[in-house]
N, C-alpha and C. Protein backbone atom coordinates (compact mmCIF):
# COMPACT_ATOMS: atom_id res chain seq x y z
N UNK A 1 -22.07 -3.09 5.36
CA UNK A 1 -21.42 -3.16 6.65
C UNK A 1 -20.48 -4.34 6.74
N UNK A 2 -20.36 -5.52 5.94
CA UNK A 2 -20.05 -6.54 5.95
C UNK A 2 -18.72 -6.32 5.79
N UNK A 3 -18.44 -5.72 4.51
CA UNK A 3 -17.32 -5.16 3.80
C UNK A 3 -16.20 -4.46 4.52
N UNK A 4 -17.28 -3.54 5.72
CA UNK A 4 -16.53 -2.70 5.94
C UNK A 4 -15.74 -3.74 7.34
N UNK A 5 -16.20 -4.70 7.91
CA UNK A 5 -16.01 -5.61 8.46
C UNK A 5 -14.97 -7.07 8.06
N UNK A 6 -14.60 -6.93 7.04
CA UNK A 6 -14.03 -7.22 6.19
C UNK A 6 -12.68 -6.90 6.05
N UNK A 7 -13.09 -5.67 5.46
CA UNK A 7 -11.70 -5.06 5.56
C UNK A 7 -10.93 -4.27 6.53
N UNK A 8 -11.70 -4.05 7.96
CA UNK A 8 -11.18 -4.14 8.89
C UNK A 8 -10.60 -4.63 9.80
N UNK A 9 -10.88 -5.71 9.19
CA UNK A 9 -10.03 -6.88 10.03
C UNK A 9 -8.81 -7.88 9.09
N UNK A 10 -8.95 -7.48 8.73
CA UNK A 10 -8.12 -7.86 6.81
C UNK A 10 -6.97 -6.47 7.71
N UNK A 11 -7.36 -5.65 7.80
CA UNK A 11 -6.11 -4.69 7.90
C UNK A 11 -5.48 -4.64 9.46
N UNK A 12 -6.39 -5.10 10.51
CA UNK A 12 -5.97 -5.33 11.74
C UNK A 12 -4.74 -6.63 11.36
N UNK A 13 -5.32 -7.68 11.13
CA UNK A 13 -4.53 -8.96 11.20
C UNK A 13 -3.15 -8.40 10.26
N UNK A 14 -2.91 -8.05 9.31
CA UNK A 14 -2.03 -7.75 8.15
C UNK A 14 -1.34 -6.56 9.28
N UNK A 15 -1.30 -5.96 10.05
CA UNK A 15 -0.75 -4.75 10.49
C UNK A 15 -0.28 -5.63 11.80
N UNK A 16 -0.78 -6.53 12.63
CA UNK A 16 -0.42 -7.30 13.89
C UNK A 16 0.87 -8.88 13.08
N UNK A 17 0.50 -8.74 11.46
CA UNK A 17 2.08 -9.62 10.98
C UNK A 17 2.46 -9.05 10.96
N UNK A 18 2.69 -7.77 10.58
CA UNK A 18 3.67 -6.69 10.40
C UNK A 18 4.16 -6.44 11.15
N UNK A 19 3.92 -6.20 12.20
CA UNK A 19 4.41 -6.23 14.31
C UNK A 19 5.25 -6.98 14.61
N UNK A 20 4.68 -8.45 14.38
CA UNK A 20 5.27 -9.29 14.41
C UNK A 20 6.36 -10.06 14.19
N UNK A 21 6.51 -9.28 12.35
CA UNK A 21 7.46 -10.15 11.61
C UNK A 21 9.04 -8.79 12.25
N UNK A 22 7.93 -7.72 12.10
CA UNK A 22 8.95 -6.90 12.24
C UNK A 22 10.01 -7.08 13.91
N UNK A 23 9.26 -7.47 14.59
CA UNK A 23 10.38 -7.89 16.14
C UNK A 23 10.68 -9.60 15.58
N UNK A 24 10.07 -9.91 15.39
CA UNK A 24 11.31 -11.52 15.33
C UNK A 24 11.84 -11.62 13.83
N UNK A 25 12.39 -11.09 12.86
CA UNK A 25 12.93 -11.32 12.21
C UNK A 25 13.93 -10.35 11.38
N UNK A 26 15.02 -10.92 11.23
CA UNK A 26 15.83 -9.95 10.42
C UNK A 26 16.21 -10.36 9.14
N UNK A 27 15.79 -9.16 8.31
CA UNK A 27 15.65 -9.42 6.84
C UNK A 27 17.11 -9.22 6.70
N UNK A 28 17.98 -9.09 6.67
CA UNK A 28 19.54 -9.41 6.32
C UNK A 28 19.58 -10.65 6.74
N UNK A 29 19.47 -11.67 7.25
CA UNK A 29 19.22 -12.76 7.27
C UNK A 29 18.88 -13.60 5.94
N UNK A 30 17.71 -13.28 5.65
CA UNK A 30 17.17 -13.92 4.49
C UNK A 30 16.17 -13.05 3.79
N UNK A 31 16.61 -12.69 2.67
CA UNK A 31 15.64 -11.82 1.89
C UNK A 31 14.28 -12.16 1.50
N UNK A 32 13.72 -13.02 2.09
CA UNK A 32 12.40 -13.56 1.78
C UNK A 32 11.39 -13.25 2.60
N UNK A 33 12.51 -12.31 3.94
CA UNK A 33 11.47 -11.54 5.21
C UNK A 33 11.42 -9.94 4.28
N UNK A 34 11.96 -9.62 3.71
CA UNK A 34 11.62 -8.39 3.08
C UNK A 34 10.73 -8.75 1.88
N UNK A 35 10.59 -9.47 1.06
CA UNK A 35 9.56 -9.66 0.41
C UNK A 35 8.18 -9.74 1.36
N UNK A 36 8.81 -10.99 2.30
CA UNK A 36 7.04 -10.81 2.80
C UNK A 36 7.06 -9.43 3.60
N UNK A 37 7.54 -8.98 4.57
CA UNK A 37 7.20 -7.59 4.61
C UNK A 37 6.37 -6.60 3.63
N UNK A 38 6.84 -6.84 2.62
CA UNK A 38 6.01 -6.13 1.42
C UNK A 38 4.82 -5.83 0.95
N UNK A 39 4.46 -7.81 0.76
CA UNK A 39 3.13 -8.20 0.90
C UNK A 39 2.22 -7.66 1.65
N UNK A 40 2.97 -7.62 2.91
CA UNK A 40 1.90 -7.48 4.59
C UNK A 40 1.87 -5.74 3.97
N UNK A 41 2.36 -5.11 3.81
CA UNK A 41 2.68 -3.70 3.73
C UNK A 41 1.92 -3.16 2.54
N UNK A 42 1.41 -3.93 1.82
CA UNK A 42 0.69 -3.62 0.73
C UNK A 42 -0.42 -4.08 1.12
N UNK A 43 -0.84 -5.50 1.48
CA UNK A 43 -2.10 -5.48 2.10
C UNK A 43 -2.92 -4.79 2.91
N UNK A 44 -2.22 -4.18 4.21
CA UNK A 44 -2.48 -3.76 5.19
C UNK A 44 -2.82 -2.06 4.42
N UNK A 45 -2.11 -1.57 3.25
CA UNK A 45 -2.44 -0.21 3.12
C UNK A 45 -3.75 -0.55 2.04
N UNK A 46 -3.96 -1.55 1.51
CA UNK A 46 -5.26 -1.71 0.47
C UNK A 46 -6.14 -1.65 1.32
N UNK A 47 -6.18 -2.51 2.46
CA UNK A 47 -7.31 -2.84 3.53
C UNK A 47 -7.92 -1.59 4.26
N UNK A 48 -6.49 -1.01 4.70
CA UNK A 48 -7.31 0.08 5.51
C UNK A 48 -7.49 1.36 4.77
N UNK A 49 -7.30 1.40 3.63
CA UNK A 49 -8.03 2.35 2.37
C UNK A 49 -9.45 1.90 2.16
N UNK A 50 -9.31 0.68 2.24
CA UNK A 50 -11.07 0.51 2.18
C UNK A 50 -11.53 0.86 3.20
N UNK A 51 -11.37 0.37 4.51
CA UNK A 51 -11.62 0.56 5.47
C UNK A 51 -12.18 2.08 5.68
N UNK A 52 -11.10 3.01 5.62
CA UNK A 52 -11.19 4.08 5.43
C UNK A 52 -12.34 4.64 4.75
N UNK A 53 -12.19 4.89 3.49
CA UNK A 53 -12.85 4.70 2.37
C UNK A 53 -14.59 4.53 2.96
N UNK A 54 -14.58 3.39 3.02
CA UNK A 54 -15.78 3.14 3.25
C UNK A 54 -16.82 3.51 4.38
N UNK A 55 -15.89 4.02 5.59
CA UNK A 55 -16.36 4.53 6.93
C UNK A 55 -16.86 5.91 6.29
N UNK A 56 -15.98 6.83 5.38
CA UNK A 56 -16.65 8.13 5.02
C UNK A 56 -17.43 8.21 3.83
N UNK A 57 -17.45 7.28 3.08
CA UNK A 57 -18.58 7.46 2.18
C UNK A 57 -20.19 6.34 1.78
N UNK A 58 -19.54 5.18 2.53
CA UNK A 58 -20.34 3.78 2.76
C UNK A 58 -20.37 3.30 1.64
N UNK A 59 -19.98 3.57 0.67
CA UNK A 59 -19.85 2.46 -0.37
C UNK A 59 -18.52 2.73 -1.13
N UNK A 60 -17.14 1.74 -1.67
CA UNK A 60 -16.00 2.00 -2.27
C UNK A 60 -16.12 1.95 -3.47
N UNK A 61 -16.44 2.60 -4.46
CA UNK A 61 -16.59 2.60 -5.86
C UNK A 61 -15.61 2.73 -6.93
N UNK A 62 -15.47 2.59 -8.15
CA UNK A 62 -14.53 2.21 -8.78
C UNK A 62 -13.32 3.28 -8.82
N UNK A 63 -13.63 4.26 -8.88
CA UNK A 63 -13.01 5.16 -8.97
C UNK A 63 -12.07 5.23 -7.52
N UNK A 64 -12.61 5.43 -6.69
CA UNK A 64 -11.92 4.79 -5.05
C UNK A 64 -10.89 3.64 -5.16
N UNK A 65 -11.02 2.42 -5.65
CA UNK A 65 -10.27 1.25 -5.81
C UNK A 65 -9.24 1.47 -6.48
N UNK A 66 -9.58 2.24 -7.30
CA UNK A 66 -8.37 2.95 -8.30
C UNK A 66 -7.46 3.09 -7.68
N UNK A 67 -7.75 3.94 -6.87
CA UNK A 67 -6.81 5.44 -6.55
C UNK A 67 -6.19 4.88 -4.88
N UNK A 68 -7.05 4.05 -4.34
CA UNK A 68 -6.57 3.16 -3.07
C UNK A 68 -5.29 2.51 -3.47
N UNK A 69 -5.88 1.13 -4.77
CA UNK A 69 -4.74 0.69 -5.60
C UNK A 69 -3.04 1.63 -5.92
N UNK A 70 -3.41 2.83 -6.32
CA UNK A 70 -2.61 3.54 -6.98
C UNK A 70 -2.01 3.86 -5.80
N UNK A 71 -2.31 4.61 -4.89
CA UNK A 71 -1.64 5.22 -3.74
C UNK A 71 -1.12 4.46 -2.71
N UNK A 72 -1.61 3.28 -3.20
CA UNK A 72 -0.84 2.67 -1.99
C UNK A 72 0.51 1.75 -2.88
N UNK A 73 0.61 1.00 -4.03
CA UNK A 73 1.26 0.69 -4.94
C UNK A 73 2.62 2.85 -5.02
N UNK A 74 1.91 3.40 -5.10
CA UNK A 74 3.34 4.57 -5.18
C UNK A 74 3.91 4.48 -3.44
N UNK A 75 3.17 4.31 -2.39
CA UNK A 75 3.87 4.11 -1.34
C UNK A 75 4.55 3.46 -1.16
N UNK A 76 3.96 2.00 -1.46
CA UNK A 76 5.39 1.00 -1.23
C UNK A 76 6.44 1.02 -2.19
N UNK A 77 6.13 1.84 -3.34
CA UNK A 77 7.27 2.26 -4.27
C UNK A 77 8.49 2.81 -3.44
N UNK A 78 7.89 4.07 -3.01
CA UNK A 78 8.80 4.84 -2.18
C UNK A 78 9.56 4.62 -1.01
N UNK A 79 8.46 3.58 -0.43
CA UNK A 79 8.73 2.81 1.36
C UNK A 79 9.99 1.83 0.40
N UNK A 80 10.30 1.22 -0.61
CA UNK A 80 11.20 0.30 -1.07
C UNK A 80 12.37 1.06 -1.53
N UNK A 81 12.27 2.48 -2.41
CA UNK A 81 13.51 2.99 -2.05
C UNK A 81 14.44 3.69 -1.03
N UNK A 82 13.24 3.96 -0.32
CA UNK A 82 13.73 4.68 0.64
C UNK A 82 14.42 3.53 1.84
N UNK A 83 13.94 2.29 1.54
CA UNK A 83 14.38 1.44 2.19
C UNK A 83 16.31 1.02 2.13
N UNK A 84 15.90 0.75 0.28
CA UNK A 84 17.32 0.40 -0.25
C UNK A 84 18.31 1.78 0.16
N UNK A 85 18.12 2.56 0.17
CA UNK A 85 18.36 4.16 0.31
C UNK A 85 18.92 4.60 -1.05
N UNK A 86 18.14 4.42 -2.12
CA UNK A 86 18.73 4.69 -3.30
C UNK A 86 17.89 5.42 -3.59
N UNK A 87 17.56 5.83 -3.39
CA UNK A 87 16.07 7.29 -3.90
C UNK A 87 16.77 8.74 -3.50
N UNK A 88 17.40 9.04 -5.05
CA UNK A 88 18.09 9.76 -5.53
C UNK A 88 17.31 11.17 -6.30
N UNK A 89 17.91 11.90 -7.00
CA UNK A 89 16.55 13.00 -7.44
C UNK A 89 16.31 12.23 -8.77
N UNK A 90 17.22 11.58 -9.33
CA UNK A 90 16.42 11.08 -10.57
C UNK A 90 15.04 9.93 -10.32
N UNK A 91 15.70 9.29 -9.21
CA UNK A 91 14.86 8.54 -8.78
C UNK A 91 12.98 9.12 -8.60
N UNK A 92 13.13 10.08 -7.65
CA UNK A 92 12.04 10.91 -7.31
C UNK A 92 11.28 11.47 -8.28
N UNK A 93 11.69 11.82 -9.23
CA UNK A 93 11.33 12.63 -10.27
C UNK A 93 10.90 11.30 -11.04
N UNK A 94 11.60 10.40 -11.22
CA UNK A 94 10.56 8.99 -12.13
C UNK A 94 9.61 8.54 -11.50
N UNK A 95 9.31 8.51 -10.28
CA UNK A 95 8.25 8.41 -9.52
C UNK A 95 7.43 9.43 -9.02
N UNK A 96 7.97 10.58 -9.70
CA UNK A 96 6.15 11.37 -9.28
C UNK A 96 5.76 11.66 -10.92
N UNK A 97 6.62 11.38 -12.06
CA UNK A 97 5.91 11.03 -13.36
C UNK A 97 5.07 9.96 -13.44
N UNK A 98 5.51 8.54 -12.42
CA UNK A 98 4.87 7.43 -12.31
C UNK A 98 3.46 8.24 -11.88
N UNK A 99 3.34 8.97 -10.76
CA UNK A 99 2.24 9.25 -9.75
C UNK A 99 1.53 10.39 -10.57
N UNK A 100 1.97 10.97 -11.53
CA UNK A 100 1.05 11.86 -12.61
C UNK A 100 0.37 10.68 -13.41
N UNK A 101 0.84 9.69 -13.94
CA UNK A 101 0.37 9.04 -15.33
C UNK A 101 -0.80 8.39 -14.81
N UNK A 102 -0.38 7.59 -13.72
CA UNK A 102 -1.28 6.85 -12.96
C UNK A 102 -2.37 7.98 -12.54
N UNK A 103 -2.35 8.83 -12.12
CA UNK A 103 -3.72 9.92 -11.82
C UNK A 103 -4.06 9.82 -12.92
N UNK A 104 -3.62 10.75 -14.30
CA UNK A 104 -4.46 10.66 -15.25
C UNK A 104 -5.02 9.25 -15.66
N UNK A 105 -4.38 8.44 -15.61
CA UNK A 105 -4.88 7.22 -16.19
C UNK A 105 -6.53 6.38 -14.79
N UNK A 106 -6.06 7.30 -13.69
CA UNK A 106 -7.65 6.90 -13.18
C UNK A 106 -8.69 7.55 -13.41
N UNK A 107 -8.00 9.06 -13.72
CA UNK A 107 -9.37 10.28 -13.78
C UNK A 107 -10.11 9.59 -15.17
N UNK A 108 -9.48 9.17 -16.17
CA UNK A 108 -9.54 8.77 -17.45
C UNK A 108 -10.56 7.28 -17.19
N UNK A 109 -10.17 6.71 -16.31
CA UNK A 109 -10.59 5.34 -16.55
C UNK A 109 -11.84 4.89 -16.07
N UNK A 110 -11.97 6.18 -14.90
CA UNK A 110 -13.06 5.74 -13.70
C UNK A 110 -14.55 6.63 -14.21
């Protein structure tokens, strides 16, 4: 329960910077608000995968961490091109080879 306490609030706080950064700051300004954006944006989707995660099965096991890891790492893949707006079909297509290898490589690992 601790955990799940944990990472619920790990993903509250990380989602209320994200709020935050997102009304007072403009990343054309200084590119160091889109990096941290990132951070917060990757934290906040690890956290509440556990979160998640853990509310429906009560314990996050390796195989889970994996695939939390993985899915949220191809999101902000996508949340970053789609940002730049350069996510093109070649683009797409290298990233759902990314999102095959990475599956096999958890089914494989876990």
């Amino acid at each position: 329960m601790a955990n799940h306490r944990r990472s619920f609030w790990l993903a509250l706080i990380s989602f209320l910077a994200l709020v935050i950064l997102m009304l007072s700051t403009n990343p054309v300004d200084k590119i160091i608000y889109a990096v941290v954006f990132f951070v917060l944006a990757l934290v906040f989707m690890i956290s509440f995968g556990f979160f998640f995660i853990g509310l429906q099965k009560g314990t996050v096991g390796t195989k889970d961490r994996f695939r939390i890891i993985a899915v949220s790492l191809i999101i902000l893949t996508l949340l970053m091109f789609r940002i730049a707006q350069s996510l093109n079909w070649v683009d797409a297509l290298l990233l759902a080879f990314i999102c095959f290898g990475l599956g096999f490589y958890i089914s494989r690992r876990a």
